[in-house]
PDB file of N, CA and C in Angstrom:
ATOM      1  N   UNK A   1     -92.138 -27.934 -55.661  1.00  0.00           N
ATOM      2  CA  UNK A   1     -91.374 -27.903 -56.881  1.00  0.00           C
ATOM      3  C   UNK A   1     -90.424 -26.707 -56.908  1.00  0.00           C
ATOM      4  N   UNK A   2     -90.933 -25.250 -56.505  1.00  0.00           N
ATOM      5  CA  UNK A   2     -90.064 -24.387 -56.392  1.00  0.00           C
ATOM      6  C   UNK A   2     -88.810 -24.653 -55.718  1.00  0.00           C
ATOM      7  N   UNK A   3     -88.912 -25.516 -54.027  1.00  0.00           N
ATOM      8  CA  UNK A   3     -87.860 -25.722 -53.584  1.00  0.00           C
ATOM      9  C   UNK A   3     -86.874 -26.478 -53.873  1.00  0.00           C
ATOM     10  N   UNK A   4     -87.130 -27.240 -54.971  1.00  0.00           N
ATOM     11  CA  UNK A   4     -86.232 -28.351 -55.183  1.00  0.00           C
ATOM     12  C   UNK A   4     -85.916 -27.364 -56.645  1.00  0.00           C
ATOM     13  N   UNK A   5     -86.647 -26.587 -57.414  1.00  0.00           N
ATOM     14  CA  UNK A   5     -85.551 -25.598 -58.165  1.00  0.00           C
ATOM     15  C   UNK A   5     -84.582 -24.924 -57.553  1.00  0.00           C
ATOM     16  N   UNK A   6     -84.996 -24.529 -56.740  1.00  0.00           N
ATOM     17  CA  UNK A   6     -83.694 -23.410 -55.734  1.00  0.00           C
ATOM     18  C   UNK A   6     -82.943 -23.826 -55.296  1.00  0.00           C
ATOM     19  N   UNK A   7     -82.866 -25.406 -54.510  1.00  0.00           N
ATOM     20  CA  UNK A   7     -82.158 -26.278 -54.187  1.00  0.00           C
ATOM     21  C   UNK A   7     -81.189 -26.750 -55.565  1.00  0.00           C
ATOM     22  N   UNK A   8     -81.347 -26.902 -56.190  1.00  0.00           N
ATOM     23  CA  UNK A   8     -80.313 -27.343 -57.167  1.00  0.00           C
ATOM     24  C   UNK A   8     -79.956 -26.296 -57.687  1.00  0.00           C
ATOM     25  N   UNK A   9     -80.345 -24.994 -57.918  1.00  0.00           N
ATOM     26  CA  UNK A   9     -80.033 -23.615 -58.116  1.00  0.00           C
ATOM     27  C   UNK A   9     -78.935 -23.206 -57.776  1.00  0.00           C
ATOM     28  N   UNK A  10     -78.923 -23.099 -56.091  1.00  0.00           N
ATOM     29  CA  UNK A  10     -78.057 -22.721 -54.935  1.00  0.00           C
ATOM     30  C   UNK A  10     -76.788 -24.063 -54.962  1.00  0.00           C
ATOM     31  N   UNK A  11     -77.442 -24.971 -55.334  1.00  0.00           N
ATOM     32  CA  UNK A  11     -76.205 -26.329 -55.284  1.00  0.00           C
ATOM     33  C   UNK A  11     -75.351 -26.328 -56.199  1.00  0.00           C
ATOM     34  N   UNK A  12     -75.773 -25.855 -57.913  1.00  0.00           N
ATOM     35  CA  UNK A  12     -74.857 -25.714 -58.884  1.00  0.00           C
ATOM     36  C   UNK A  12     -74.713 -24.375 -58.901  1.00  0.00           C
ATOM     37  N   UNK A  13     -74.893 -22.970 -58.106  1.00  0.00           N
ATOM     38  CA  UNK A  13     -74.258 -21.928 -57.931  1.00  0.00           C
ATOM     39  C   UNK A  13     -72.474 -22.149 -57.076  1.00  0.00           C
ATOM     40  N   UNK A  14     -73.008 -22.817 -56.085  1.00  0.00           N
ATOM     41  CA  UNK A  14     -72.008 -22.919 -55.413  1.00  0.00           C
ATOM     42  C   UNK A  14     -70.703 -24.140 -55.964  1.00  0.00           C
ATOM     43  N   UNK A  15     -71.478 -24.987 -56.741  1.00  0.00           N
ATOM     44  CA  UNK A  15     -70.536 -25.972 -57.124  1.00  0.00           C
ATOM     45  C   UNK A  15     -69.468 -25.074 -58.827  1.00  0.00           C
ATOM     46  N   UNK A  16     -70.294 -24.525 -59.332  1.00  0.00           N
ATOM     47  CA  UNK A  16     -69.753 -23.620 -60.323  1.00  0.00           C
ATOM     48  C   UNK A  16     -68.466 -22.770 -60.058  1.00  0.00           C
ATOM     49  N   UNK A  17     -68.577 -21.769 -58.503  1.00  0.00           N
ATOM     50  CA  UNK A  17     -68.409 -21.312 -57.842  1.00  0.00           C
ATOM     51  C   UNK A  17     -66.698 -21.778 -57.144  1.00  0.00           C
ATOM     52  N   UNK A  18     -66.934 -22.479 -56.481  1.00  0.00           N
ATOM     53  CA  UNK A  18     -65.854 -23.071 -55.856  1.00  0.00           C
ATOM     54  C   UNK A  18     -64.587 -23.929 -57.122  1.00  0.00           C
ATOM     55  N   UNK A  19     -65.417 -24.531 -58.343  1.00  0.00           N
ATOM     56  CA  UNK A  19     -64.541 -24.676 -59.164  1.00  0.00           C
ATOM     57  C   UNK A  19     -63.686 -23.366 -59.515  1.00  0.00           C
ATOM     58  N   UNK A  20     -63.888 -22.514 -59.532  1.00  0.00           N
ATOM     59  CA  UNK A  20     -63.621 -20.920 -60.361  1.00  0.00           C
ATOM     60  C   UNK A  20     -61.857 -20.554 -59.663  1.00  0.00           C
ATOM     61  N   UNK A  21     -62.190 -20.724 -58.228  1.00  0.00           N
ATOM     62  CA  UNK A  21     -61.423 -20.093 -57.377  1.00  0.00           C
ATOM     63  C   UNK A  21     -60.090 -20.226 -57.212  1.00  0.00           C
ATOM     64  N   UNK A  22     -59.461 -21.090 -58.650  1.00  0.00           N
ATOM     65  CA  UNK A  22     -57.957 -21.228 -58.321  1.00  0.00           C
ATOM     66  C   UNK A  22     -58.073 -22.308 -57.553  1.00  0.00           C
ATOM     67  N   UNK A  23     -56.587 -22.464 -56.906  1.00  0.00           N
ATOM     68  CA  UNK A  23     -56.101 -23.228 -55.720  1.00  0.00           C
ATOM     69  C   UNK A  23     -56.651 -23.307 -54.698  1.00  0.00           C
ATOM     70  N   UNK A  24     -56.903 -24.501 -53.817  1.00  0.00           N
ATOM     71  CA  UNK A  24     -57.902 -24.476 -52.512  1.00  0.00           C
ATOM     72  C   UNK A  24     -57.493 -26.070 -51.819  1.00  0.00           C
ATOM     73  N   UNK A  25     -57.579 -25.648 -50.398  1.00  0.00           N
ATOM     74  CA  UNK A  25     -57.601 -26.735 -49.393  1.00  0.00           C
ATOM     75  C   UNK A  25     -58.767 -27.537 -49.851  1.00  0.00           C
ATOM     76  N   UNK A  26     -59.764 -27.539 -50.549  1.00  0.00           N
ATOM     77  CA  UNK A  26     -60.761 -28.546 -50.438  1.00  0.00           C
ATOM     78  C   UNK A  26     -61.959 -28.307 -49.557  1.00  0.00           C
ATOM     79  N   UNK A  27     -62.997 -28.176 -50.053  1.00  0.00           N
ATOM     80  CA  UNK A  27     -64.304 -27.965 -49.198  1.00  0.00           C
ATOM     81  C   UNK A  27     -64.783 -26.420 -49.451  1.00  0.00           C
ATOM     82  N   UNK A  28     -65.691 -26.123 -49.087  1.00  0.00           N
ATOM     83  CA  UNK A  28     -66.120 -24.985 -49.613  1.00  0.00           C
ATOM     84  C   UNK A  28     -66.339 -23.876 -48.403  1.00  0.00           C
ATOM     85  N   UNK A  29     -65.272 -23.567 -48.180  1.00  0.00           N
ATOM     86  CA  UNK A  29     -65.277 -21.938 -46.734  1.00  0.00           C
ATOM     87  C   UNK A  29     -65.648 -21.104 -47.146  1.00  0.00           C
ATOM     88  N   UNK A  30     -65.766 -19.859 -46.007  1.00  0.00           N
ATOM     89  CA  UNK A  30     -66.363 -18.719 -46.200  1.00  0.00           C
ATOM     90  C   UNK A  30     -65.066 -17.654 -46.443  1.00  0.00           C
ATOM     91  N   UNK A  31     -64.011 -18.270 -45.857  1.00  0.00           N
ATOM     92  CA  UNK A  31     -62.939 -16.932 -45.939  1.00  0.00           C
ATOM     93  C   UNK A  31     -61.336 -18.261 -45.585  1.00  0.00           C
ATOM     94  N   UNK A  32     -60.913 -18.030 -46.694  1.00  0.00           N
ATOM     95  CA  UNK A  32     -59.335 -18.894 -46.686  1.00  0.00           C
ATOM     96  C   UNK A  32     -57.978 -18.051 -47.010  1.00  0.00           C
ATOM     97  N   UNK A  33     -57.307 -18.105 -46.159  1.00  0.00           N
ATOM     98  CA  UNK A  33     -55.974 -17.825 -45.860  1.00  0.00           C
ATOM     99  C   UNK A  33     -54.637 -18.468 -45.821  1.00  0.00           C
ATOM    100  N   UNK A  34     -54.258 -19.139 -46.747  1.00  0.00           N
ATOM    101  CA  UNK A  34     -53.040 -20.048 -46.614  1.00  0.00           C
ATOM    102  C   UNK A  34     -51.811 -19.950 -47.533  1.00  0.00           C
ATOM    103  N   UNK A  35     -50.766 -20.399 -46.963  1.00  0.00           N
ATOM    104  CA  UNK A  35     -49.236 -20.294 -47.646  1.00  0.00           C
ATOM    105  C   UNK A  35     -48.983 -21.688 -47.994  1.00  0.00           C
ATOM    106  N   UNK A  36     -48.248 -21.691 -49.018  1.00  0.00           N
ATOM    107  CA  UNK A  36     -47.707 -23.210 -49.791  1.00  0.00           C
ATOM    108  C   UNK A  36     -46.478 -22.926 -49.982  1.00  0.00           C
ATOM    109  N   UNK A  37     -45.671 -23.752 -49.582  1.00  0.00           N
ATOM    110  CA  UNK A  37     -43.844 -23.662 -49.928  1.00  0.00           C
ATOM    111  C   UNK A  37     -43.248 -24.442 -50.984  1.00  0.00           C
ATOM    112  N   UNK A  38     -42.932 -24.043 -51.870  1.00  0.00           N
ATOM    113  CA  UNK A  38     -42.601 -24.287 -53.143  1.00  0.00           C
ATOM    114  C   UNK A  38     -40.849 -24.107 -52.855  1.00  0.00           C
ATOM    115  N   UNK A  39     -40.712 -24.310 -51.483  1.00  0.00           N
ATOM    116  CA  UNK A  39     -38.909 -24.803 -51.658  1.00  0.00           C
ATOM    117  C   UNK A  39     -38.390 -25.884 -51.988  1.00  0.00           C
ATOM    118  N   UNK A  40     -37.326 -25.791 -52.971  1.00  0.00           N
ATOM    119  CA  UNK A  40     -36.793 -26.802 -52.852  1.00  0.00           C
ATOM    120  C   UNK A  40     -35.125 -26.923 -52.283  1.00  0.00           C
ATOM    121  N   UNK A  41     -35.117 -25.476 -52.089  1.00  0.00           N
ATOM    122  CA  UNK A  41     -33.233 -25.640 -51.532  1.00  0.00           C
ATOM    123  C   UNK A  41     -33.221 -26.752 -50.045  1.00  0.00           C
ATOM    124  N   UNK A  42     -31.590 -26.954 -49.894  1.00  0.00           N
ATOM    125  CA  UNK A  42     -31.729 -27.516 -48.858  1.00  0.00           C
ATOM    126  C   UNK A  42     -31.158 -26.822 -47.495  1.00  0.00           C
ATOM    127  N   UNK A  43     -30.541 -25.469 -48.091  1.00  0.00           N
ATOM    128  CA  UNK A  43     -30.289 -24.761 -47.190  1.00  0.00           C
ATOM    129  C   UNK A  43     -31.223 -24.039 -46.261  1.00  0.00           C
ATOM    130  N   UNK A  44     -30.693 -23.689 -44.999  1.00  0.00           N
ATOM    131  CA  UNK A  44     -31.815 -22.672 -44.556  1.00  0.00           C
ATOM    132  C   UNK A  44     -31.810 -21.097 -44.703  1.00  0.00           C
ATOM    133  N   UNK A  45     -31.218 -20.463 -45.291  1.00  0.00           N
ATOM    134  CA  UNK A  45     -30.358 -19.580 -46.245  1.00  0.00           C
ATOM    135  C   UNK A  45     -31.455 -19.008 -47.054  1.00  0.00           C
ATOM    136  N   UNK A  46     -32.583 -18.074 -46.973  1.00  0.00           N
ATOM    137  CA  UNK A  46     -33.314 -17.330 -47.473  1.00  0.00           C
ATOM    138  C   UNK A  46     -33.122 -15.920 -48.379  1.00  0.00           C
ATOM    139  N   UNK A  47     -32.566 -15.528 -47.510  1.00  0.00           N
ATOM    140  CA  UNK A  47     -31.675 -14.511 -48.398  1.00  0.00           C
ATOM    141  C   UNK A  47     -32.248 -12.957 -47.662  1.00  0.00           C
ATOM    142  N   UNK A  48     -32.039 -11.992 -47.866  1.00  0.00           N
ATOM    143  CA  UNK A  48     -32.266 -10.707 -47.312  1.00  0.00           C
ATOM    144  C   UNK A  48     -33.729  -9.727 -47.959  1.00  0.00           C
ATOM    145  N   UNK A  49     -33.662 -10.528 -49.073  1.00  0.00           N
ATOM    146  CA  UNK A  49     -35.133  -9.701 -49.449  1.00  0.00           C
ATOM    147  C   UNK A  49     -36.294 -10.467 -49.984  1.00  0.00           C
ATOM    148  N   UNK A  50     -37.635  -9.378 -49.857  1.00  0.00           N
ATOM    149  CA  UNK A  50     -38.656 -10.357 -50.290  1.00  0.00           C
ATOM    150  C   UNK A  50     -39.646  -9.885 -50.806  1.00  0.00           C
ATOM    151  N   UNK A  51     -39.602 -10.737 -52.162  1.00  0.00           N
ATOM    152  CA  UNK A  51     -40.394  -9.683 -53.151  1.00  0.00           C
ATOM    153  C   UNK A  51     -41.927 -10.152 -53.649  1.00  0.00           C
ATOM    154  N   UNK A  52     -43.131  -9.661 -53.530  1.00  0.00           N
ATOM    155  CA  UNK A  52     -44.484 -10.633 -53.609  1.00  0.00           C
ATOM    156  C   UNK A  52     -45.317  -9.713 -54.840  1.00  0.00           C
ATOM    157  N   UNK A  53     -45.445 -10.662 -55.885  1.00  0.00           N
ATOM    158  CA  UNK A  53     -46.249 -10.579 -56.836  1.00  0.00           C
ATOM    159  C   UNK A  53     -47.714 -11.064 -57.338  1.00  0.00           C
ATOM    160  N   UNK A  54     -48.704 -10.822 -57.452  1.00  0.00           N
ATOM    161  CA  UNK A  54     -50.038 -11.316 -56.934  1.00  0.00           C
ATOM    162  C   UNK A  54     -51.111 -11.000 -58.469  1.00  0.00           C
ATOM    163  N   UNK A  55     -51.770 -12.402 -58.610  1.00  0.00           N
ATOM    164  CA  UNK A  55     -52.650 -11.900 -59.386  1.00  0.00           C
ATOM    165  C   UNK A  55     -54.422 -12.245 -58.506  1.00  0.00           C
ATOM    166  N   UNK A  56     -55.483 -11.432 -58.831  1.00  0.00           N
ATOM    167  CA  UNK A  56     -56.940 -11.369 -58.248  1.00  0.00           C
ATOM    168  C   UNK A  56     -57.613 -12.350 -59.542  1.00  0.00           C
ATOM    169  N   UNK A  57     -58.383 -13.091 -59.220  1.00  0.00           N
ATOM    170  CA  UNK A  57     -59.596 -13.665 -59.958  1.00  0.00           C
ATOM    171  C   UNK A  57     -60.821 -13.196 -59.112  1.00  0.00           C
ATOM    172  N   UNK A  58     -62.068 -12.945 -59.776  1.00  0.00           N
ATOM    173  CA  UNK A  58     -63.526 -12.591 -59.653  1.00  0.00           C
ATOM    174  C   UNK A  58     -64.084 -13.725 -60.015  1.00  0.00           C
ATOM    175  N   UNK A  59     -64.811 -14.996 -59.656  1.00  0.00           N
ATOM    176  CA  UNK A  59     -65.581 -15.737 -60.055  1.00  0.00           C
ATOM    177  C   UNK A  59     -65.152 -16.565 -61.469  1.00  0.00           C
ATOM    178  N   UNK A  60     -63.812 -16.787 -61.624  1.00  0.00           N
ATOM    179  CA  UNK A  60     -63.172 -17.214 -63.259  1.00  0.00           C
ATOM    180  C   UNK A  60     -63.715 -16.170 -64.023  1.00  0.00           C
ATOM    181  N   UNK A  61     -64.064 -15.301 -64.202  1.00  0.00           N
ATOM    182  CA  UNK A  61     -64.823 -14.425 -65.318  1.00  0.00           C
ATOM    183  C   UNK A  61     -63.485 -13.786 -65.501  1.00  0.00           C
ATOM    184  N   UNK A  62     -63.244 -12.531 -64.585  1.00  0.00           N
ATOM    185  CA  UNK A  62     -61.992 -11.677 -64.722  1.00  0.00           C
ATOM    186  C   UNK A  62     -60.503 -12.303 -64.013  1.00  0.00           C
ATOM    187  N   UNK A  63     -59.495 -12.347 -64.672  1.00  0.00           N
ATOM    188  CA  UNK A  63     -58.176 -12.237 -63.819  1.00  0.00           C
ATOM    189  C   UNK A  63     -57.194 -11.118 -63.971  1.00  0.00           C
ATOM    190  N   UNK A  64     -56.544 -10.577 -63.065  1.00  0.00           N
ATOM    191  CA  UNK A  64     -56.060  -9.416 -63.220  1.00  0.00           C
ATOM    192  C   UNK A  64     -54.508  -9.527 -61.974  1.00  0.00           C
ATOM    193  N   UNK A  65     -53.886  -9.130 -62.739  1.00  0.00           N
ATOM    194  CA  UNK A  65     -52.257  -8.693 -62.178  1.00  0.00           C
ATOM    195  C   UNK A  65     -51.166  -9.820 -62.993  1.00  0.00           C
ATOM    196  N   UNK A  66     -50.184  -9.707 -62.466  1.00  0.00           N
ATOM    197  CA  UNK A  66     -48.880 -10.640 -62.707  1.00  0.00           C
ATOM    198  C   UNK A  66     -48.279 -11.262 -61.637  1.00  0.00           C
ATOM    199  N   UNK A  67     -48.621 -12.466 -61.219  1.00  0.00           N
ATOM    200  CA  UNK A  67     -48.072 -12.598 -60.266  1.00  0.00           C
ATOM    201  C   UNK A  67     -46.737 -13.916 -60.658  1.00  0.00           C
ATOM    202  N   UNK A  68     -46.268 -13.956 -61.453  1.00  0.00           N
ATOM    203  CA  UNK A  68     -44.642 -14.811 -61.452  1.00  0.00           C
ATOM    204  C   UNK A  68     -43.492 -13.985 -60.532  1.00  0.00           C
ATOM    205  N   UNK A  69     -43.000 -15.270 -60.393  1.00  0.00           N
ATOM    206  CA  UNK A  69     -42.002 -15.463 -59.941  1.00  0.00           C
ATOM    207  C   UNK A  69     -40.998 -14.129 -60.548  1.00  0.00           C
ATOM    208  N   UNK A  70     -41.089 -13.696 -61.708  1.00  0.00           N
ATOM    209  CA  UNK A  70     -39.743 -13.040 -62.137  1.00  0.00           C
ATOM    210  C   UNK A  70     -40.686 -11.543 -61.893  1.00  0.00           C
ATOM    211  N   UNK A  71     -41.442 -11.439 -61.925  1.00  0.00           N
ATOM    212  CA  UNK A  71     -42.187 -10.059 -61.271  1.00  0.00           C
ATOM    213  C   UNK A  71     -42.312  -9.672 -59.678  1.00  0.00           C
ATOM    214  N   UNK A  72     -42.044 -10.662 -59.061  1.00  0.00           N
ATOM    215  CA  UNK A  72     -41.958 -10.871 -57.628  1.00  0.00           C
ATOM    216  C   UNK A  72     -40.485 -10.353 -57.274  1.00  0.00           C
ATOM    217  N   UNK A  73     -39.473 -11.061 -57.684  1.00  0.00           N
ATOM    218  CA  UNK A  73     -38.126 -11.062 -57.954  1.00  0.00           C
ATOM    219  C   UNK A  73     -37.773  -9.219 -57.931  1.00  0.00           C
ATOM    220  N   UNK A  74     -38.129  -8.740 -58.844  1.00  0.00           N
ATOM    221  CA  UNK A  74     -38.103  -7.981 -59.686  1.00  0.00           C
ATOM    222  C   UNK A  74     -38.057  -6.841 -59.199  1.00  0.00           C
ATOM    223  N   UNK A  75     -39.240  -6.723 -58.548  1.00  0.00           N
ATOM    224  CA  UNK A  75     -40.035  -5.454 -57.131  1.00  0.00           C
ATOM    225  C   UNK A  75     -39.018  -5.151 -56.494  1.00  0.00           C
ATOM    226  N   UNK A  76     -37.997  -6.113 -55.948  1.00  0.00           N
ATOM    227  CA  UNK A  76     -37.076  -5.771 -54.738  1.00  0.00           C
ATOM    228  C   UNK A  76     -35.288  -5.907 -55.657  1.00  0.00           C
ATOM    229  N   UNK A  77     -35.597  -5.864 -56.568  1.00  0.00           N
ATOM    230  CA  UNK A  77     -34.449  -6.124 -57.616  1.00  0.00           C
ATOM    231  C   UNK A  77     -33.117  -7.135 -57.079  1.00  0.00           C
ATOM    232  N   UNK A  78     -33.928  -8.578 -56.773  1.00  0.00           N
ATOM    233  CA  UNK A  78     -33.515  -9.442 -56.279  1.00  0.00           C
ATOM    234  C   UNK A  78     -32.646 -10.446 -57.322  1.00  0.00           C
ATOM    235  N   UNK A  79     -31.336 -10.763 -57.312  1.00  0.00           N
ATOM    236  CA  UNK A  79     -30.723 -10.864 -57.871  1.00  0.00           C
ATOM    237  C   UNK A  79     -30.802 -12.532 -58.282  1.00  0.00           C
ATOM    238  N   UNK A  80     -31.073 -13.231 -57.297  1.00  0.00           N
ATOM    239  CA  UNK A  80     -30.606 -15.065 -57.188  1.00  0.00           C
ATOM    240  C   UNK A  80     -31.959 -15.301 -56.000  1.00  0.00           C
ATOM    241  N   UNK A  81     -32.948 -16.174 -56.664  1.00  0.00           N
ATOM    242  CA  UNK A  81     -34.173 -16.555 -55.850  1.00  0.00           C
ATOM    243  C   UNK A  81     -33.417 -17.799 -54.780  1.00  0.00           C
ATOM    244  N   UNK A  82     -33.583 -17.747 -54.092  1.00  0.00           N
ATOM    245  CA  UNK A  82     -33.300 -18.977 -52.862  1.00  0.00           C
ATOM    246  C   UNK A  82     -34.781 -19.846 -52.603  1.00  0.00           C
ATOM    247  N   UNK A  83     -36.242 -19.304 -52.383  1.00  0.00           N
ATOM    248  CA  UNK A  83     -37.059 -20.177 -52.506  1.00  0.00           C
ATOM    249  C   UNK A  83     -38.106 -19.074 -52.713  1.00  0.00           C
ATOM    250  N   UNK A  84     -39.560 -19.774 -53.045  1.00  0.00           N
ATOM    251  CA  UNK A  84     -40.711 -19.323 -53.477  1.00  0.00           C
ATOM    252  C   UNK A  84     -41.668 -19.748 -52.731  1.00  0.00           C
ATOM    253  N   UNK A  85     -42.475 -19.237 -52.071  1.00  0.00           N
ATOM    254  CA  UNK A  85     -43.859 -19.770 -51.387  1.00  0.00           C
ATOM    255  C   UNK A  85     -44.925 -18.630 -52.140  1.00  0.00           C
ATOM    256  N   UNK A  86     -46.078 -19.778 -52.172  1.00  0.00           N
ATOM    257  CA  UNK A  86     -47.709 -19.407 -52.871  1.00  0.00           C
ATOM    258  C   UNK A  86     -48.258 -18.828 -51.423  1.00  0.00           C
ATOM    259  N   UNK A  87     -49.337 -17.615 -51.343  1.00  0.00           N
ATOM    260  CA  UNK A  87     -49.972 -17.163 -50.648  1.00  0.00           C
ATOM    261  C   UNK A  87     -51.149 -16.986 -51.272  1.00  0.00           C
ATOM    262  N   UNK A  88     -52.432 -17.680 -50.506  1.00  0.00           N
ATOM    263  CA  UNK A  88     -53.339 -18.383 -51.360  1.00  0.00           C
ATOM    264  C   UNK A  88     -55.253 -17.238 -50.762  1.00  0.00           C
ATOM    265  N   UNK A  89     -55.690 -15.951 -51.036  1.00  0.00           N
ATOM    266  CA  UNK A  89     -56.852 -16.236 -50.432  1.00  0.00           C
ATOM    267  C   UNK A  89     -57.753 -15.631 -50.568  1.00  0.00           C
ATOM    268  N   UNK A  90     -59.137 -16.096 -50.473  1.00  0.00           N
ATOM    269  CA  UNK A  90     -60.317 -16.595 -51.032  1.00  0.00           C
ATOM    270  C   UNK A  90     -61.319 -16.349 -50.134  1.00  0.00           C
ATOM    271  N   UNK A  91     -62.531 -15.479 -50.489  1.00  0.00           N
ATOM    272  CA  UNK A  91     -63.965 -15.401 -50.208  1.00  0.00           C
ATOM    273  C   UNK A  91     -65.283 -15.954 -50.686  1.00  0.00           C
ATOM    274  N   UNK A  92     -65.526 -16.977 -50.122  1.00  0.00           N
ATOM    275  CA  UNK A  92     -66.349 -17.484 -50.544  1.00  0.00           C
ATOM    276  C   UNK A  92     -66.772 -18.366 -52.171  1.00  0.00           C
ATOM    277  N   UNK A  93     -65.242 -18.282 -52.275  1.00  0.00           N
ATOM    278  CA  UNK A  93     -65.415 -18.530 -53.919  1.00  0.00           C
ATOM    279  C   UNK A  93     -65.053 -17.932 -55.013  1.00  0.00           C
ATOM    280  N   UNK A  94     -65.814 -16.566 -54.879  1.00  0.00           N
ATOM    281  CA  UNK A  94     -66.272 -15.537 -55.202  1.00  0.00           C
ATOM    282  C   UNK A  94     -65.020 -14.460 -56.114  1.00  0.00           C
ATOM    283  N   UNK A  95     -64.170 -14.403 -54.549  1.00  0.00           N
ATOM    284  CA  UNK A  95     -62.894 -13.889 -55.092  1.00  0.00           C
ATOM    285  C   UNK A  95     -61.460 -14.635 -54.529  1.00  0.00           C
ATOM    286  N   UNK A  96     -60.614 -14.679 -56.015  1.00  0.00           N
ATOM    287  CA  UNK A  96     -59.178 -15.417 -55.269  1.00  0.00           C
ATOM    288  C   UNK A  96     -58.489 -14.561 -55.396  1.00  0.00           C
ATOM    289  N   UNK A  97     -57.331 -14.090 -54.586  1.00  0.00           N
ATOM    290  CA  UNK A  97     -55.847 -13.814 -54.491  1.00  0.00           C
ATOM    291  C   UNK A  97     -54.980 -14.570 -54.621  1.00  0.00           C
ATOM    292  N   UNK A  98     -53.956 -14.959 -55.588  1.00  0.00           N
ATOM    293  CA  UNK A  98     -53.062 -15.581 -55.590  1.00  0.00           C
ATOM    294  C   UNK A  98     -51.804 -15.426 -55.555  1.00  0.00           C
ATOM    295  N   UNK A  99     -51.117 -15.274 -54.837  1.00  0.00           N
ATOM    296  CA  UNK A  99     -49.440 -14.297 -54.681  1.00  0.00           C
ATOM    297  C   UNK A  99     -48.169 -15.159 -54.526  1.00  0.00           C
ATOM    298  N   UNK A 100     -47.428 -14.830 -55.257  1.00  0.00           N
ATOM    299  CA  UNK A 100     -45.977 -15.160 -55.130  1.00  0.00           C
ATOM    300  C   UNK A 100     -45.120 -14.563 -54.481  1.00  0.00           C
ATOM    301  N   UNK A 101     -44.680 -15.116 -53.271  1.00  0.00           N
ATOM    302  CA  UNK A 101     -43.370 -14.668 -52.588  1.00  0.00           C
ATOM    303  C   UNK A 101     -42.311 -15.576 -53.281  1.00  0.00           C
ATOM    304  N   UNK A 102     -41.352 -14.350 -53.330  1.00  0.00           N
ATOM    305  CA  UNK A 102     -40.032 -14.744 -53.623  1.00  0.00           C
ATOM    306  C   UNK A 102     -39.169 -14.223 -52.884  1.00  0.00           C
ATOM    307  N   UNK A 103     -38.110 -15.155 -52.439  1.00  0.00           N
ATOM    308  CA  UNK A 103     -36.883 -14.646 -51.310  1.00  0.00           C
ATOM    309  C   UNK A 103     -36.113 -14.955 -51.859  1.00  0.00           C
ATOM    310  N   UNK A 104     -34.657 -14.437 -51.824  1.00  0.00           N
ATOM    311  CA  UNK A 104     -33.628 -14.287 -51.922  1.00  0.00           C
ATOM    312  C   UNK A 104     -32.627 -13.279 -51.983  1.00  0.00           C
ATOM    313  N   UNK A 105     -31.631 -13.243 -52.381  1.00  0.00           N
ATOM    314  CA  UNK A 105     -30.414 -11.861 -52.375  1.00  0.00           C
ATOM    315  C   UNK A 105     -30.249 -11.191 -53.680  1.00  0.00           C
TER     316      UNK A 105
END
């Protein structure tokens, strides 16, 4: 009986868990690292600077920073965004990083 408490214990820890974490490839890793491109220009024309704004989550409990687009921008006192990519990453759940790159001139 104990094991089948701990077993569903550990099963809705982790299922709690992995909901929390923001954005995610799907499935439940130990350590995730990934970029998402949120371009839509059609040029290949990026521009000269690049400015990254980031907010941290702890387990959905705490979130902390600013990470938009116009705070990203902002850092490098970037005048005209050309495109935006998400930088996405995650321990176990546990903790997310979520960051905005912004490029342009």
């Amino acid at each position: 009986m104990k094991l089948k408490i701990a077993s569903i214990a550990i099963f809705s820890l982790v299922a709690l868990v992995n909901c929390s974490s923001g954005y995610q490839t799907g499935g439940f890793a130990v350590f995730q690292n990934y970029t998402l491109n949120k371009d839509v220009s059609t040029g290949t024309d990026l521009g000269t600077k690049t400015g990254k704004a980031c907010v941290s989550n702890i387990m959905g409990w705490m979130t902390t920073g600013e990470g938009g687009i116009k705070e990203a921008s902002a850092k490098v006192d970037m005048k005209k965004v050309k495109a935006v990519d998400y930088q996405i990453t995650g321990f176990l759940g546990f903790w997310t990083r979520v960051c905005t790159i912004a490029r342009g001139d």
